[in-house]
C-alpha atoms as a PDB file:
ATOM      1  CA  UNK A   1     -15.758   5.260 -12.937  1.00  0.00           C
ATOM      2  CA  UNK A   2     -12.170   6.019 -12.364  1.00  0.00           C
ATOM      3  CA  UNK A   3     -10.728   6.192 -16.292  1.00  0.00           C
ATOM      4  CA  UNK A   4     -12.176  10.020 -16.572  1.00  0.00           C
ATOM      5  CA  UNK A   5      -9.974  10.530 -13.271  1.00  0.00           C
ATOM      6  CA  UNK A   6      -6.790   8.995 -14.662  1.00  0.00           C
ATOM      7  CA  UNK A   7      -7.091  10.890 -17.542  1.00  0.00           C
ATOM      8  CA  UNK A   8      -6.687  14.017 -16.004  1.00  0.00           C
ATOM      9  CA  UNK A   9      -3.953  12.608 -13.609  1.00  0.00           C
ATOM     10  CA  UNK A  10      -2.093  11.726 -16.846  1.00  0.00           C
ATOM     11  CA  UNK A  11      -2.313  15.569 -18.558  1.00  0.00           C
ATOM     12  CA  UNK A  12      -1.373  16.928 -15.348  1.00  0.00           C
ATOM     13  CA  UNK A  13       1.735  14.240 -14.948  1.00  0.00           C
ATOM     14  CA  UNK A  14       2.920  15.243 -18.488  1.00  0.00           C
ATOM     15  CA  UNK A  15       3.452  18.822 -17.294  1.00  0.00           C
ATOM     16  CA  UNK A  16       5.091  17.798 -14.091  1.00  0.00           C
ATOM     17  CA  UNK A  17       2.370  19.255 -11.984  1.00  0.00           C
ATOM     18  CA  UNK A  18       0.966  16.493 -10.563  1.00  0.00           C
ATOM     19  CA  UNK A  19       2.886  15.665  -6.357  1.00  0.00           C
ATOM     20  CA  UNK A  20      -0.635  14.454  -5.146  1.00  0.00           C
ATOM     21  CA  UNK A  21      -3.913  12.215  -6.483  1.00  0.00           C
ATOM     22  CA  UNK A  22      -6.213  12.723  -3.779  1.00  0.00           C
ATOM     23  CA  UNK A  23      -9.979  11.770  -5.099  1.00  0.00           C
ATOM     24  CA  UNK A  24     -11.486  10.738  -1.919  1.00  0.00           C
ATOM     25  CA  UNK A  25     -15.140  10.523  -1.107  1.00  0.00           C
ATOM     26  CA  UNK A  26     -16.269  10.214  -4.705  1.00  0.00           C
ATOM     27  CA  UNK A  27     -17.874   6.833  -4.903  1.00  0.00           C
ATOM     28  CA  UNK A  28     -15.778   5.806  -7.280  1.00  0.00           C
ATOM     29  CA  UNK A  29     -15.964   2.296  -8.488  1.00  0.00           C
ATOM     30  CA  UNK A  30     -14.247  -0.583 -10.489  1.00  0.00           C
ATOM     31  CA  UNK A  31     -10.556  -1.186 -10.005  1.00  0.00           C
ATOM     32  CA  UNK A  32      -7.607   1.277  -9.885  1.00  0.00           C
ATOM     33  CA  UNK A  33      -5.444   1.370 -13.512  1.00  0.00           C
ATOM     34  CA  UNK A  34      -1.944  -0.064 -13.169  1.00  0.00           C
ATOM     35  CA  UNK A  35      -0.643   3.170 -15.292  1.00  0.00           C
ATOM     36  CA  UNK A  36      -1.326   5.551 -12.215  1.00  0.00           C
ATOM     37  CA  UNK A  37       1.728   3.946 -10.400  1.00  0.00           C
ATOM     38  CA  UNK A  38       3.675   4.648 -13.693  1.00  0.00           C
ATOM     39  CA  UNK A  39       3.071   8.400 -13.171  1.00  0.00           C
ATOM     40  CA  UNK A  40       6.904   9.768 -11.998  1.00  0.00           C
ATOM     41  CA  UNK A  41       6.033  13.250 -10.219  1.00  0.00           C
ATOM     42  CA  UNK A  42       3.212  11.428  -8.363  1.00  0.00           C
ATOM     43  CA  UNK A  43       4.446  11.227  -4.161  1.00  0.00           C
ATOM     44  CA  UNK A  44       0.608  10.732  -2.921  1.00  0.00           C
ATOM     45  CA  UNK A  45      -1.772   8.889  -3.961  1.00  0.00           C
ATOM     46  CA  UNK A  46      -5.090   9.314  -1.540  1.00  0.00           C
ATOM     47  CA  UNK A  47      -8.304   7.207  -3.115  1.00  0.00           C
ATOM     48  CA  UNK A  48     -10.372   6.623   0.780  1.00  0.00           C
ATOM     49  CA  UNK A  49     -14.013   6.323   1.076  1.00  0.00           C
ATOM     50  CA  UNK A  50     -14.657   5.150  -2.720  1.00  0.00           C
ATOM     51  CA  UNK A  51     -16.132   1.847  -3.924  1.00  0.00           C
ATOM     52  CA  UNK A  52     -13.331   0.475  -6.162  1.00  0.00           C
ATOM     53  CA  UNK A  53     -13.034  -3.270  -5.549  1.00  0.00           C
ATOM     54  CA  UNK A  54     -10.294  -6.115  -7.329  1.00  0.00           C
ATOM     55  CA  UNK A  55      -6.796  -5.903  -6.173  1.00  0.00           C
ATOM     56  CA  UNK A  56      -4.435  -3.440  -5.596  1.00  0.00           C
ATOM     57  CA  UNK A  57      -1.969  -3.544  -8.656  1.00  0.00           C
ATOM     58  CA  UNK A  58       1.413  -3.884  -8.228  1.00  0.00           C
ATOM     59  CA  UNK A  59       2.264  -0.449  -9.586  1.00  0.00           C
ATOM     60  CA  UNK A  60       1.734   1.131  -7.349  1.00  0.00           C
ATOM     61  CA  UNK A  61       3.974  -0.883  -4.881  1.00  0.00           C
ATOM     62  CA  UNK A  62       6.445  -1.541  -7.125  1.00  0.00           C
ATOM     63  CA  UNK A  63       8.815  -0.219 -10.332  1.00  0.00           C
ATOM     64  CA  UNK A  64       7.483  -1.984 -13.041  1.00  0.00           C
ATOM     65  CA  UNK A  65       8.960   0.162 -15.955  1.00  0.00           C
ATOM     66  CA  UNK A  66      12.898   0.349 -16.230  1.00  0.00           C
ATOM     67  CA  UNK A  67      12.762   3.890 -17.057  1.00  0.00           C
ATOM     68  CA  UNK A  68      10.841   5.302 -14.230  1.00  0.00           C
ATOM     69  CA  UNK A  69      11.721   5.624 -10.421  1.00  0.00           C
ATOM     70  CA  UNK A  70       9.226   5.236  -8.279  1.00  0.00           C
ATOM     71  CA  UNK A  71       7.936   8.242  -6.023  1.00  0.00           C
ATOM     72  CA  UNK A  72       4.842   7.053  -4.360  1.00  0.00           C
ATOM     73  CA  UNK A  73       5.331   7.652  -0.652  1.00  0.00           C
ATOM     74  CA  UNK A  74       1.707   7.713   0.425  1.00  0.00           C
ATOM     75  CA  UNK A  75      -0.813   5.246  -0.649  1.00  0.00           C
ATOM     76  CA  UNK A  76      -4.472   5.468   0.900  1.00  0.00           C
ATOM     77  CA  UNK A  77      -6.443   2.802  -0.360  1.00  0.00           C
ATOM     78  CA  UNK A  78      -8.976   3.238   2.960  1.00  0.00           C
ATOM     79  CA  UNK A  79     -12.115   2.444   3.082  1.00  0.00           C
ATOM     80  CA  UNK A  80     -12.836   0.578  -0.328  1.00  0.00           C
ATOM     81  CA  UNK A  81     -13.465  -2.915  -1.422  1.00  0.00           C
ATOM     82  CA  UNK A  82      -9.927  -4.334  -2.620  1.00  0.00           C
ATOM     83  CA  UNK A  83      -9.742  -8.348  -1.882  1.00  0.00           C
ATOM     84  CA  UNK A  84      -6.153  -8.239  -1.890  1.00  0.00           C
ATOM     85  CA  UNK A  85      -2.343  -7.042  -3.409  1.00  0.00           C
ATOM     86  CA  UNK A  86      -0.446  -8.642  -6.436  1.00  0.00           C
ATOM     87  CA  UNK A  87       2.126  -9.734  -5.048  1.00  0.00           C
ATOM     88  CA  UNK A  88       5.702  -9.050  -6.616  1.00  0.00           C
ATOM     89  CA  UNK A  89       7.259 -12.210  -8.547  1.00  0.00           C
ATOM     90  CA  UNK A  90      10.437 -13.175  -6.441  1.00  0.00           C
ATOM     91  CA  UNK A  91      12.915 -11.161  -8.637  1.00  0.00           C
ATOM     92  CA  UNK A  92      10.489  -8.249  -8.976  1.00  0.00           C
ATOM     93  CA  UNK A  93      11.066  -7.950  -5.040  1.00  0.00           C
ATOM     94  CA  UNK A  94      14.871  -5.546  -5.348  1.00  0.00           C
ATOM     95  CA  UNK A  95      12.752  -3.520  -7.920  1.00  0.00           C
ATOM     96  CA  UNK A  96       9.916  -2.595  -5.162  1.00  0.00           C
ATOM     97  CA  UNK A  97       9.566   0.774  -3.628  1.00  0.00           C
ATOM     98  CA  UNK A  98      12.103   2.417  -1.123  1.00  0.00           C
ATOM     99  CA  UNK A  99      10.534   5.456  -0.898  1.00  0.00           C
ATOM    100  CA  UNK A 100       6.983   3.871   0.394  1.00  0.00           C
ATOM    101  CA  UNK A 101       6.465   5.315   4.009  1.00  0.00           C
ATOM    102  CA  UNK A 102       2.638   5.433   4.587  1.00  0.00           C
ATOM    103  CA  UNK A 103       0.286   2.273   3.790  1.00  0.00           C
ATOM    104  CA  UNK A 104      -3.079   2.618   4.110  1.00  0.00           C
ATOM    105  CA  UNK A 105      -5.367  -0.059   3.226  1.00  0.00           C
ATOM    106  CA  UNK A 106      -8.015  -0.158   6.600  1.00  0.00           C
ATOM    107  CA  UNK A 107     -11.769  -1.166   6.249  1.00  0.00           C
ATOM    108  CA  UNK A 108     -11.459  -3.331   2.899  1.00  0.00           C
ATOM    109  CA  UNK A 109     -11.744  -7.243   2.256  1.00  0.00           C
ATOM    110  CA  UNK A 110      -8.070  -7.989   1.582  1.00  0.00           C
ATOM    111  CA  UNK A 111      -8.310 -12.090   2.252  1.00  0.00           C
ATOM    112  CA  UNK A 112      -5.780 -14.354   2.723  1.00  0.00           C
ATOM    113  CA  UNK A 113      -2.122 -14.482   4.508  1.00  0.00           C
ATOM    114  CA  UNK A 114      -0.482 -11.810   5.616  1.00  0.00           C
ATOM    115  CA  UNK A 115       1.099  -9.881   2.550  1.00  0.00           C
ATOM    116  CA  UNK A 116       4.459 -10.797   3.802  1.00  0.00           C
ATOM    117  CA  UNK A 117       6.426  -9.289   0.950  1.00  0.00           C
ATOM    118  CA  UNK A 118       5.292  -5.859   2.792  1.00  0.00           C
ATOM    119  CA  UNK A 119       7.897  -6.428   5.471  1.00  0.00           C
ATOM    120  CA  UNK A 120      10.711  -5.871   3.018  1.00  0.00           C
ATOM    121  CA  UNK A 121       9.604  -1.643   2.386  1.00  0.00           C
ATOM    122  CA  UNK A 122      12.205  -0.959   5.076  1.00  0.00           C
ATOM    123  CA  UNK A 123      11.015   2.639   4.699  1.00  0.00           C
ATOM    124  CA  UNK A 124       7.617   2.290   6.104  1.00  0.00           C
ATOM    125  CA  UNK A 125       6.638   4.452   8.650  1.00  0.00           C
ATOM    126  CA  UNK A 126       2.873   3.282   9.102  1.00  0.00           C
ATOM    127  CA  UNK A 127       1.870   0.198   8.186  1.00  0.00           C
ATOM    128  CA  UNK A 128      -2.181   0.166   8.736  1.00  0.00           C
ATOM    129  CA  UNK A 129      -3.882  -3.072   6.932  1.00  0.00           C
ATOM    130  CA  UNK A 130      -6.560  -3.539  10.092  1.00  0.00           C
ATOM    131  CA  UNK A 131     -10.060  -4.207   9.468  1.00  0.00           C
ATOM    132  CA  UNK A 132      -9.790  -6.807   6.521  1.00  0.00           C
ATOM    133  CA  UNK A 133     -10.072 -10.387   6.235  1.00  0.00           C
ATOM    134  CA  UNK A 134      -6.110 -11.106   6.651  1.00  0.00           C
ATOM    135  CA  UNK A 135      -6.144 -14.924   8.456  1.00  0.00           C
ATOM    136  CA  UNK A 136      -2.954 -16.701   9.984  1.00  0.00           C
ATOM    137  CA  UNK A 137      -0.028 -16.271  11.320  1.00  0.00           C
ATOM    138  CA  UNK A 138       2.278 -13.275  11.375  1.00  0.00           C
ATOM    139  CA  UNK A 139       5.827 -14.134  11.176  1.00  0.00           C
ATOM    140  CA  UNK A 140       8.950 -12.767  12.155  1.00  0.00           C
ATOM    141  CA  UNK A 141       9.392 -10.434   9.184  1.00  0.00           C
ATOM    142  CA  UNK A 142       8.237  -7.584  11.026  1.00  0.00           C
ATOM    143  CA  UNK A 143      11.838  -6.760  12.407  1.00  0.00           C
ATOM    144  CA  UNK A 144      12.814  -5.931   8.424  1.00  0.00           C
ATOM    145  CA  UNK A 145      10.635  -2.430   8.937  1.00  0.00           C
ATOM    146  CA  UNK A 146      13.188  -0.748  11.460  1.00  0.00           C
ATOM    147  CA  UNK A 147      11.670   2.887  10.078  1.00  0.00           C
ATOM    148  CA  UNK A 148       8.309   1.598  11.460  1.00  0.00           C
ATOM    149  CA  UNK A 149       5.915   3.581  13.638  1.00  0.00           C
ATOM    150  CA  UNK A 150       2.475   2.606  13.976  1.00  0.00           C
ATOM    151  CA  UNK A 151       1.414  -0.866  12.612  1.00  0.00           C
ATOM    152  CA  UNK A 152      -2.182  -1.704  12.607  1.00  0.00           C
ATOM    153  CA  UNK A 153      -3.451  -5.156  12.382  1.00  0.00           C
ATOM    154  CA  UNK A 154      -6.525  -4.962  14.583  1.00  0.00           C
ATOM    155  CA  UNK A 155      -9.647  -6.451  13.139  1.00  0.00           C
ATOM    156  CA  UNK A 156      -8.552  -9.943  11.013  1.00  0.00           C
ATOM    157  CA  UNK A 157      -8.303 -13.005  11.413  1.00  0.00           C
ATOM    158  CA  UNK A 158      -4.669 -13.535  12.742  1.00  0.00           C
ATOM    159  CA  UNK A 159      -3.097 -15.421  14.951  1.00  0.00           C
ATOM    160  CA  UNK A 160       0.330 -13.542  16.522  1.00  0.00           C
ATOM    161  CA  UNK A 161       2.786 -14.321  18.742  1.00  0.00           C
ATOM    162  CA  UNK A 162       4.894 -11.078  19.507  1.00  0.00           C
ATOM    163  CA  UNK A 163       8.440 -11.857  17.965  1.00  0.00           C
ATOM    164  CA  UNK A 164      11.401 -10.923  19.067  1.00  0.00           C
ATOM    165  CA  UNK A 165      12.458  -9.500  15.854  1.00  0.00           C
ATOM    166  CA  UNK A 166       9.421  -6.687  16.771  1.00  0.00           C
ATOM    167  CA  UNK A 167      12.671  -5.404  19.291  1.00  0.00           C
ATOM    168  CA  UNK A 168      14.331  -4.054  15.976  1.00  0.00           C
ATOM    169  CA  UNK A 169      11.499  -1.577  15.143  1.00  0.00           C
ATOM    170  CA  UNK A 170      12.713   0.934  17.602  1.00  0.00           C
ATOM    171  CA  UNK A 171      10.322   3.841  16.515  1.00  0.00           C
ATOM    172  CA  UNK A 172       7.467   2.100  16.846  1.00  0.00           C
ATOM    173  CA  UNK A 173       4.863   3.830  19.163  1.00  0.00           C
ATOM    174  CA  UNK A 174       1.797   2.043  18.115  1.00  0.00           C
ATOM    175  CA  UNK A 175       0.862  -1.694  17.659  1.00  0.00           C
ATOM    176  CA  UNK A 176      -2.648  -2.582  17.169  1.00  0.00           C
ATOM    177  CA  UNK A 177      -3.358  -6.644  17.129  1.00  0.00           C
END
């Protein structure tokens, strides 16, 4: 169960000791609390090789308090059983993170479209949702992530035609289909 685990993220948080939340390879199970993204010294979040399943809350994406800025820059969500993201309401979108640069949510059972809100983190660096259940098409979005250096798609269900807005993502060095 994760609640012991965000308990002691949240003492730690409230003396401003807390950069990281790395709890991999515990076989932890059930679905990650929307307060962890709330937590304002937190830069990393690392959860891989667990068993924790729903979706991945929007917290953790996104500012959804006011008073808080948000400081994740490394989510690793690897390796679980998520079925797929809350996606921000249209006016949440200017409120969702800049400082994001490493997604990680390979080997899970995200379904559905491409989570094409994703494209507007224009400071992603590594993009890696391979190995899920992600179906259609991938539109020309892609082009938004200009910071973007390895995006992994390999292993769904899409169907891609290389845009030409791919052109813009200079940096990028790695793109697995």
């Amino acid at each position: 169960m994760i609640k012991a685990h965000e308990e002691t993220m949240v003492v730690a948080e409230r003396k401003k000791l807390m950069k990281r939340g790395c709890v991999g390879y515990n076989r932890l199970s059930g679905m990650v609390p929307s307060t962890i993204g709330s937590l304002r010294s937190l830069q990393v979040i690392s959860l891989p090789h667990n068993l924790l399943s729903g979706v991945v809350p929007l917290s953790l994406l996104c500012n959804i308090s006011s008073l808080n800025a948000h400081t994740i820059k490394i989510l690793d969500l690897s390796f679980n059983r998520f079925t797929g993201i809350v996606k921000p309401e249209s006016n949440d979108s200017a409120t969702c993170s800049n400082v994001l640069e490493k997604l990680n949510l390979h080997e899970n059972q995200i379904n559905g479209v491409f989570p094409y809100f994703l494209t507007n983190f224009s400071t992603l660096i590594v993009l890696d949702i391979s190995g899920n259940l992600i179906s259609g098409y991938l539109l020309d979005n892609l082009g938004n992530l200009m910071n973007l250096e390895e995006f992994k798609l390999g292993n769904n269900s899409t169907t891609c035609e290389i845009s030409v807005s791919v052109k813009k993502c200079e940096l990028l060095r790695e793109f697995n289909l």
